[in-house]
PDB file of N, CA and C in Angstrom:
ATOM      1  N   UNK A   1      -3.155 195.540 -18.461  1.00  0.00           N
ATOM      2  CA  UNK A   1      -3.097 194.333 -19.256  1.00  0.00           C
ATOM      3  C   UNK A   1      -4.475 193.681 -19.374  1.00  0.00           C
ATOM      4  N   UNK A   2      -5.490 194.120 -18.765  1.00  0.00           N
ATOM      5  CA  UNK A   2      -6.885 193.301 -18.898  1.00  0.00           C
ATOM      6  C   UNK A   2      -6.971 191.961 -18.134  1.00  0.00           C
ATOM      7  N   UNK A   3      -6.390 192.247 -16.706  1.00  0.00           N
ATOM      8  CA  UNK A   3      -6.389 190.834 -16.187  1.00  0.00           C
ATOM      9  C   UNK A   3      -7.338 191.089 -14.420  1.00  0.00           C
ATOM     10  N   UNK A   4      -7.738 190.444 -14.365  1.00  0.00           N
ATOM     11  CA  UNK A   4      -8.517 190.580 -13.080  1.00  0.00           C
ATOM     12  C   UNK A   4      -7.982 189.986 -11.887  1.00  0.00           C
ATOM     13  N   UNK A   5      -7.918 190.028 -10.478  1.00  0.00           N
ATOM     14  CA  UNK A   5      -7.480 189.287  -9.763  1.00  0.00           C
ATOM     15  C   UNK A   5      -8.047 188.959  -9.166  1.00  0.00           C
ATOM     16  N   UNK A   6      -7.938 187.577  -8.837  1.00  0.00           N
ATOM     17  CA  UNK A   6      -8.851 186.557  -8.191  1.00  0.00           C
ATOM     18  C   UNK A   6      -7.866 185.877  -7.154  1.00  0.00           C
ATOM     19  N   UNK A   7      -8.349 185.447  -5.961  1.00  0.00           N
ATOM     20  CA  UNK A   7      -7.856 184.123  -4.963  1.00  0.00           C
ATOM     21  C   UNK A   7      -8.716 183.418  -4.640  1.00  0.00           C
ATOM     22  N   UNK A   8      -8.286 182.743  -3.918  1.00  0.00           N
ATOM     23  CA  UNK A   8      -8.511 181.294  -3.633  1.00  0.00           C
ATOM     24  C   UNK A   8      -9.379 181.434  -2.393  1.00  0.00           C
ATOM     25  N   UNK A   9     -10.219 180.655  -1.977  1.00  0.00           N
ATOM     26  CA  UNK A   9     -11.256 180.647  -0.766  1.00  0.00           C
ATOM     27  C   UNK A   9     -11.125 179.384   0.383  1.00  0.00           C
ATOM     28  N   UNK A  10     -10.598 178.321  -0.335  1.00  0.00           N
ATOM     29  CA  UNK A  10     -10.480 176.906   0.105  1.00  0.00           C
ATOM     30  C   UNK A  10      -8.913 176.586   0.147  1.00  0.00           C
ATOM     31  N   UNK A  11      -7.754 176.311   1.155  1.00  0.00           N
ATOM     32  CA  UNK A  11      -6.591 175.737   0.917  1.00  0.00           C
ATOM     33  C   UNK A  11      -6.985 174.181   0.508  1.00  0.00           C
ATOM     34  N   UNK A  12      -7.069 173.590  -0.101  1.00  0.00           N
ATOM     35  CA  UNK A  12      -7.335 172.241  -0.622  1.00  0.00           C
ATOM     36  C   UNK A  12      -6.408 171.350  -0.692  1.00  0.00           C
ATOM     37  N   UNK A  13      -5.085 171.898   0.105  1.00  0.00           N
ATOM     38  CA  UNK A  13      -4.310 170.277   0.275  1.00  0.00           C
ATOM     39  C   UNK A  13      -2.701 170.962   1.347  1.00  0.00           C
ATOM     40  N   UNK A  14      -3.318 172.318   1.677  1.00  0.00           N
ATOM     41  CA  UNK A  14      -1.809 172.827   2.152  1.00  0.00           C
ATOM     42  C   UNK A  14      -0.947 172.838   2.262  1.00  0.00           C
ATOM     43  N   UNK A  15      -0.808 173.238   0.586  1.00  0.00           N
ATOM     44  CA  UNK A  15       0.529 173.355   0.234  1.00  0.00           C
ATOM     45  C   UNK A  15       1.044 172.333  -0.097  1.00  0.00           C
ATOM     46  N   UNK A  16       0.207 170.845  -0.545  1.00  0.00           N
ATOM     47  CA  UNK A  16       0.701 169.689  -0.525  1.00  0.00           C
ATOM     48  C   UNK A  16       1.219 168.998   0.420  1.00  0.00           C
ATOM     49  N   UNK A  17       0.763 169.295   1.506  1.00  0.00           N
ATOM     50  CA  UNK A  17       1.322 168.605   2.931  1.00  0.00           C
ATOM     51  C   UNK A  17      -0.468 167.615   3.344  1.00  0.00           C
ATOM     52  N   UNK A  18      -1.040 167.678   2.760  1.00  0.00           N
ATOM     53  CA  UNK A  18      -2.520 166.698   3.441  1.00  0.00           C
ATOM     54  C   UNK A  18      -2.320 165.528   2.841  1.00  0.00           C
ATOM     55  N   UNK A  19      -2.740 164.755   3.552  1.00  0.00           N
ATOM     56  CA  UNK A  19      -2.924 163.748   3.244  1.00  0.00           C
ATOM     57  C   UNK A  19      -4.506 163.640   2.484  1.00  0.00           C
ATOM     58  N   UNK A  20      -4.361 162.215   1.439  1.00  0.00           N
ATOM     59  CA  UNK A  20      -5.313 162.059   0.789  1.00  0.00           C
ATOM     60  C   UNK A  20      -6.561 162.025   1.493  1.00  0.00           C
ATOM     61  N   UNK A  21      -6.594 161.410   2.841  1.00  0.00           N
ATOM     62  CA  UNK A  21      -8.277 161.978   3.659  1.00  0.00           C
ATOM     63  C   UNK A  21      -8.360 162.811   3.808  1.00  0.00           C
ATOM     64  N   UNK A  22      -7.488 164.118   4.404  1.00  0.00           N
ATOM     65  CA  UNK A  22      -7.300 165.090   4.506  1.00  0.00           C
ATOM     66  C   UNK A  22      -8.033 166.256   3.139  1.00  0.00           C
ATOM     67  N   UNK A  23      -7.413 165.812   2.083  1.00  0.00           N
ATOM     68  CA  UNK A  23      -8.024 166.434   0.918  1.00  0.00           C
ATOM     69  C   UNK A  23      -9.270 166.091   0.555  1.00  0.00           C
ATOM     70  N   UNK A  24      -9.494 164.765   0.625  1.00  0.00           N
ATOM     71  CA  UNK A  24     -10.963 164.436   0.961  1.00  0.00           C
ATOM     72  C   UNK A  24     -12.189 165.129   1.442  1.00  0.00           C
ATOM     73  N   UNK A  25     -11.454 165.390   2.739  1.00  0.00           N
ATOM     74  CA  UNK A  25     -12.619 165.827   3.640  1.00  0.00           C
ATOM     75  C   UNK A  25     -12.866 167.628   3.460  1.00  0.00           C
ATOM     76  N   UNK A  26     -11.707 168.192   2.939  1.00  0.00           N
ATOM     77  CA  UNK A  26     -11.725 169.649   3.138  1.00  0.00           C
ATOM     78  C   UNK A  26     -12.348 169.900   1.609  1.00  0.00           C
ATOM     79  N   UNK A  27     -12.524 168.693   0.528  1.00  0.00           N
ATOM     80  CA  UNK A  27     -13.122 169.228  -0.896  1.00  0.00           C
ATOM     81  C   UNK A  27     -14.975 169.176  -0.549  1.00  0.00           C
ATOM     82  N   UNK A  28     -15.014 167.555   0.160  1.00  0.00           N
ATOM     83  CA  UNK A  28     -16.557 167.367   0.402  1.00  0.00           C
ATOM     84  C   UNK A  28     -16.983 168.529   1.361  1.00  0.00           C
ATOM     85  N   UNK A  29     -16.346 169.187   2.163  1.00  0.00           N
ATOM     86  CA  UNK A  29     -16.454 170.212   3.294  1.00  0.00           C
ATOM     87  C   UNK A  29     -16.818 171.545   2.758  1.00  0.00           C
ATOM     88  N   UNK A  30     -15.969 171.577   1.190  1.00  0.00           N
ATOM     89  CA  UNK A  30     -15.895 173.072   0.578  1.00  0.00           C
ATOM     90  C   UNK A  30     -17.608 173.746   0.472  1.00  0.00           C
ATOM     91  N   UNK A  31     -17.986 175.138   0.508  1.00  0.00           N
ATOM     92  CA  UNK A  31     -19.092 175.517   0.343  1.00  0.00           C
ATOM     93  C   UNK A  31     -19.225 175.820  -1.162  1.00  0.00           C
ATOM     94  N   UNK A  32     -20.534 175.801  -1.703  1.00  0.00           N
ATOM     95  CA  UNK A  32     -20.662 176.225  -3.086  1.00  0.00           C
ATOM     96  C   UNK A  32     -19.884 177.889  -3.492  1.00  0.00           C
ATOM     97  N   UNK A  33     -19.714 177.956  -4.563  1.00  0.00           N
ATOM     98  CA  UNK A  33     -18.663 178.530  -4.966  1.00  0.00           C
ATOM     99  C   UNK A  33     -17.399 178.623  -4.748  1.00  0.00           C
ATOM    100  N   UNK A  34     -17.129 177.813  -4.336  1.00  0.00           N
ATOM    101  CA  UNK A  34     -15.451 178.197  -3.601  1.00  0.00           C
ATOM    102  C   UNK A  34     -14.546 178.166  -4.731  1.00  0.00           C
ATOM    103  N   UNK A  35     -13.654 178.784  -4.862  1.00  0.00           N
ATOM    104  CA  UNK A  35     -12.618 178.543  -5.434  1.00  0.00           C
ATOM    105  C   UNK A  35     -11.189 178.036  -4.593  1.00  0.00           C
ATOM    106  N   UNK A  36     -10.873 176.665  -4.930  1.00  0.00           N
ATOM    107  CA  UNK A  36     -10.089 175.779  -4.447  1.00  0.00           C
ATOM    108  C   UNK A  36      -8.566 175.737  -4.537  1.00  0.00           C
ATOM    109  N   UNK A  37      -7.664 175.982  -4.036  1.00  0.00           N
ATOM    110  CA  UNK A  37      -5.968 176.187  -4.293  1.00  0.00           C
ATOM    111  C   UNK A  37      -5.444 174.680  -3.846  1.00  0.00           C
ATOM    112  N   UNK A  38      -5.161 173.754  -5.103  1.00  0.00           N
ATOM    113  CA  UNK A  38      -4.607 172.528  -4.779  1.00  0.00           C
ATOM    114  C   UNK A  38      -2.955 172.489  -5.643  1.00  0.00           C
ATOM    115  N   UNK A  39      -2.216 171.882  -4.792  1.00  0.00           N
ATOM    116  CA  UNK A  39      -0.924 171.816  -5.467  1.00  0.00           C
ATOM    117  C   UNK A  39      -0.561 170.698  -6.104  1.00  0.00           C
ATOM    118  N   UNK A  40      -1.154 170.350  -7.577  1.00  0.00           N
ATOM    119  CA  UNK A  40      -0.743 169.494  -8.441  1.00  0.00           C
ATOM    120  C   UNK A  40       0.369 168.847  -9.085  1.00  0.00           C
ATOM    121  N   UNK A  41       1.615 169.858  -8.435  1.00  0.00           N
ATOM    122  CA  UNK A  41       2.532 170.277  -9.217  1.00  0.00           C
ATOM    123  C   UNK A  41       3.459 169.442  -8.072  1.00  0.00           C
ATOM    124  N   UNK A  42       2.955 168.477  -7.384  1.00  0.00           N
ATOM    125  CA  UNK A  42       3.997 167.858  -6.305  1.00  0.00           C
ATOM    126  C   UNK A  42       3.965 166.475  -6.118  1.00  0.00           C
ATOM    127  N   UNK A  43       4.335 165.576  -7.204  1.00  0.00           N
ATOM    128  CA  UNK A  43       4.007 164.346  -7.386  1.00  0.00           C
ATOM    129  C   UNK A  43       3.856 163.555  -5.961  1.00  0.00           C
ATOM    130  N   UNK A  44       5.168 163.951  -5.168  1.00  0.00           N
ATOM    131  CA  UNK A  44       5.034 163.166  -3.854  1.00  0.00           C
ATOM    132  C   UNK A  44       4.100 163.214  -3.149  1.00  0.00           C
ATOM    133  N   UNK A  45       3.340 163.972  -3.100  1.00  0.00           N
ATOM    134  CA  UNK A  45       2.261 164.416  -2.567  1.00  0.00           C
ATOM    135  C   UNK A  45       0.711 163.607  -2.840  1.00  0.00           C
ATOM    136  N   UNK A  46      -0.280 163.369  -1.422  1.00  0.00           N
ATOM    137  CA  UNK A  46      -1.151 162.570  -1.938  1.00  0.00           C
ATOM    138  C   UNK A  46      -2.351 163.650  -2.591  1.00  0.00           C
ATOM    139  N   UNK A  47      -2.097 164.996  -3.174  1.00  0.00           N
ATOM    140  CA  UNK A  47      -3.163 165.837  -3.506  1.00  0.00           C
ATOM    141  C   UNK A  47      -4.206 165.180  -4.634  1.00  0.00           C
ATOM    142  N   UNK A  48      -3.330 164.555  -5.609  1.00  0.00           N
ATOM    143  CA  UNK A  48      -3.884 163.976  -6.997  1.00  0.00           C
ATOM    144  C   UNK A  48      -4.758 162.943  -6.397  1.00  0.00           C
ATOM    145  N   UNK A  49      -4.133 162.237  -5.514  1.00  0.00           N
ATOM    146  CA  UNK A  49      -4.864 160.783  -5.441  1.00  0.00           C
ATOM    147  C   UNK A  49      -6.286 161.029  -4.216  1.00  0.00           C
ATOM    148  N   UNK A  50      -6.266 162.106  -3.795  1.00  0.00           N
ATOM    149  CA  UNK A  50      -7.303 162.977  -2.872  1.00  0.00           C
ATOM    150  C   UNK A  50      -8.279 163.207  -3.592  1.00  0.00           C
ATOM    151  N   UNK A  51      -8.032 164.227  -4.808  1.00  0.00           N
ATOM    152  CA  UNK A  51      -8.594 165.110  -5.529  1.00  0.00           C
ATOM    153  C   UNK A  51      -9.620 163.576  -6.735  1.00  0.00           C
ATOM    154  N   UNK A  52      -8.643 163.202  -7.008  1.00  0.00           N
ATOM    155  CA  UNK A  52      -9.719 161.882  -7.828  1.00  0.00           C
ATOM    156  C   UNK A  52     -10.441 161.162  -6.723  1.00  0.00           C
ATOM    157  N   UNK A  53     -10.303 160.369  -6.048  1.00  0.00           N
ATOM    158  CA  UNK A  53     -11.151 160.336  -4.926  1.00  0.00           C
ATOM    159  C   UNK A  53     -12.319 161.173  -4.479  1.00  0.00           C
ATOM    160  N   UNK A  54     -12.324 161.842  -4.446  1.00  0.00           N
ATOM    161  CA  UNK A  54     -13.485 162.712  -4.485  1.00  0.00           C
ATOM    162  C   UNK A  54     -14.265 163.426  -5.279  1.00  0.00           C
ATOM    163  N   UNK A  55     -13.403 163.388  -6.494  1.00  0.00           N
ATOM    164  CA  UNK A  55     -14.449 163.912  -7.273  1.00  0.00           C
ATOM    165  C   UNK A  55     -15.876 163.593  -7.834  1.00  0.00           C
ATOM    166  N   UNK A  56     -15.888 162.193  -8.058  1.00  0.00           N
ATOM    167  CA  UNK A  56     -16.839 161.377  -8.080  1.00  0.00           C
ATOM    168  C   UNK A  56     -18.164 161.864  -7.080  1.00  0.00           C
ATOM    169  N   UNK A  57     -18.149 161.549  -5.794  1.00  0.00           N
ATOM    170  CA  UNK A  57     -18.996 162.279  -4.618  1.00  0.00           C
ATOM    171  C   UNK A  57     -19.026 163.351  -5.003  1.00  0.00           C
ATOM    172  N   UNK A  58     -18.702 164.594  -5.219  1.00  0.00           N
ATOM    173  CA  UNK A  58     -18.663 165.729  -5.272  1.00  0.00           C
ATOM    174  C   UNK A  58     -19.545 166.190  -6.285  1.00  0.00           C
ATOM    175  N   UNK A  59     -19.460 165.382  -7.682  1.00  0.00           N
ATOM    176  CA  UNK A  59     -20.504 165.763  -8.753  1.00  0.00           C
ATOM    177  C   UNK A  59     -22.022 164.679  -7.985  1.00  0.00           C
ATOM    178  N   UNK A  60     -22.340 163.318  -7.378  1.00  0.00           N
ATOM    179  CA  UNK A  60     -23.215 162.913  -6.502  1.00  0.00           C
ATOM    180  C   UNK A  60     -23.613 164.219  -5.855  1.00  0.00           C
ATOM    181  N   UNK A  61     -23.254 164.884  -5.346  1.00  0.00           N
ATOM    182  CA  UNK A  61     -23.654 166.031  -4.578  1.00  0.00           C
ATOM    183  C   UNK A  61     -24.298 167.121  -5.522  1.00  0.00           C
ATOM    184  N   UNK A  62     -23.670 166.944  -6.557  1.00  0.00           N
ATOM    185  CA  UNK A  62     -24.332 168.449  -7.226  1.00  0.00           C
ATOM    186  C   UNK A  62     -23.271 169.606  -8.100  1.00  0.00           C
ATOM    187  N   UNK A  63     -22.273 169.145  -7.247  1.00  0.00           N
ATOM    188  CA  UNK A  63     -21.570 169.919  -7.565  1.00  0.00           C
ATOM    189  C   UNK A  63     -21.314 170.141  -9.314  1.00  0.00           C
ATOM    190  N   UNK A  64     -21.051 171.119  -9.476  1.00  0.00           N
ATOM    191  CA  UNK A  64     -19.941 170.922 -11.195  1.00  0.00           C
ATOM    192  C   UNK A  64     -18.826 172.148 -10.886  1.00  0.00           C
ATOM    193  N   UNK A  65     -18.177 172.056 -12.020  1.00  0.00           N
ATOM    194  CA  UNK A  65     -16.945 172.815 -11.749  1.00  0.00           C
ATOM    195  C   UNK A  65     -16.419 173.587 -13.094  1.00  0.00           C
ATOM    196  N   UNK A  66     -16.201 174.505 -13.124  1.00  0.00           N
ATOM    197  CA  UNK A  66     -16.372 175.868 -13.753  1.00  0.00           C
ATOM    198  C   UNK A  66     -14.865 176.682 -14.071  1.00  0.00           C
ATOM    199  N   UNK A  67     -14.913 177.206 -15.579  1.00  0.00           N
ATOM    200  CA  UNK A  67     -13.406 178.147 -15.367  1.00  0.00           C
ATOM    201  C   UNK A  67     -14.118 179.361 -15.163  1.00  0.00           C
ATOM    202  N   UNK A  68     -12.826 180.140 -14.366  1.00  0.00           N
ATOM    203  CA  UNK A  68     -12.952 181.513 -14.282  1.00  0.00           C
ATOM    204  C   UNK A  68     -13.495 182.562 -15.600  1.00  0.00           C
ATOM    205  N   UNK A  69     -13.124 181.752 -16.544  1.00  0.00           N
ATOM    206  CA  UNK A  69     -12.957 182.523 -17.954  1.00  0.00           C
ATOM    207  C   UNK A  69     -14.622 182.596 -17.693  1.00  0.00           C
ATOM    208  N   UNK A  70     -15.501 181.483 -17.913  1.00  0.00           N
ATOM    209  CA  UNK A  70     -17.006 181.511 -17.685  1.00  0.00           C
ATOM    210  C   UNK A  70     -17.608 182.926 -16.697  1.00  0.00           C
ATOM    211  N   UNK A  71     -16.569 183.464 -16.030  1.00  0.00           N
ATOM    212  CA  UNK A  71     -17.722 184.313 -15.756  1.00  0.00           C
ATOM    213  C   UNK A  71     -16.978 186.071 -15.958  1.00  0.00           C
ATOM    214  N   UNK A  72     -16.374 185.959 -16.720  1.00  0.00           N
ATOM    215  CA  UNK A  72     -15.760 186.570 -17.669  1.00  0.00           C
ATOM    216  C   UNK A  72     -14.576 187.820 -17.091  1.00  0.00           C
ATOM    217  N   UNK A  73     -14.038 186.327 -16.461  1.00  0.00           N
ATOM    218  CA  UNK A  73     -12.234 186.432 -16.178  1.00  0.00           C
ATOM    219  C   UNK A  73     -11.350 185.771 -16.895  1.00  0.00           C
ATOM    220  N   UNK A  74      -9.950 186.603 -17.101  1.00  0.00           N
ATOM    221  CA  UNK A  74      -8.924 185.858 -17.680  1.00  0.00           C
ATOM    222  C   UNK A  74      -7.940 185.976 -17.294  1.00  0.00           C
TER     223      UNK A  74
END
């Protein structure tokens, strides 16, 4: 099918069980390149309100953030 497989390097909210410092600390923690596995898909969960929280710092740092497609995955 023309598809490549890729995973994840960083658990970024496990499984939706971290708490928003928790996600905090393991995004500012992440090393360059990582590719990050966050579960968005769990409203109850403080992943969203983690993940905005930090993003801010994270581009301060340097960071930017990238699709897979860019390095010519799909």
């Amino acid at each position: 099918m023309g598809f490549e497989v890729v995973t994840f390097s960083v658990r970024g909210d496990a499984g939706a069980t971290y708490s928003k410092k928790q996600v905090n600390e393991t995004l500012w923690n992440a090393p360059p390149s990582s590719i990050i596995l966050m579960h968005m898909n769990h409203p109850e969960s403080e992943t969203a309100e983690g993940l905005i929280e930090a993003l801010p710092e994270l581009k301060k740092r340097g960071f930017r953030f990238v699709k897979l497609s860019e390095f010519g995955l799909r």
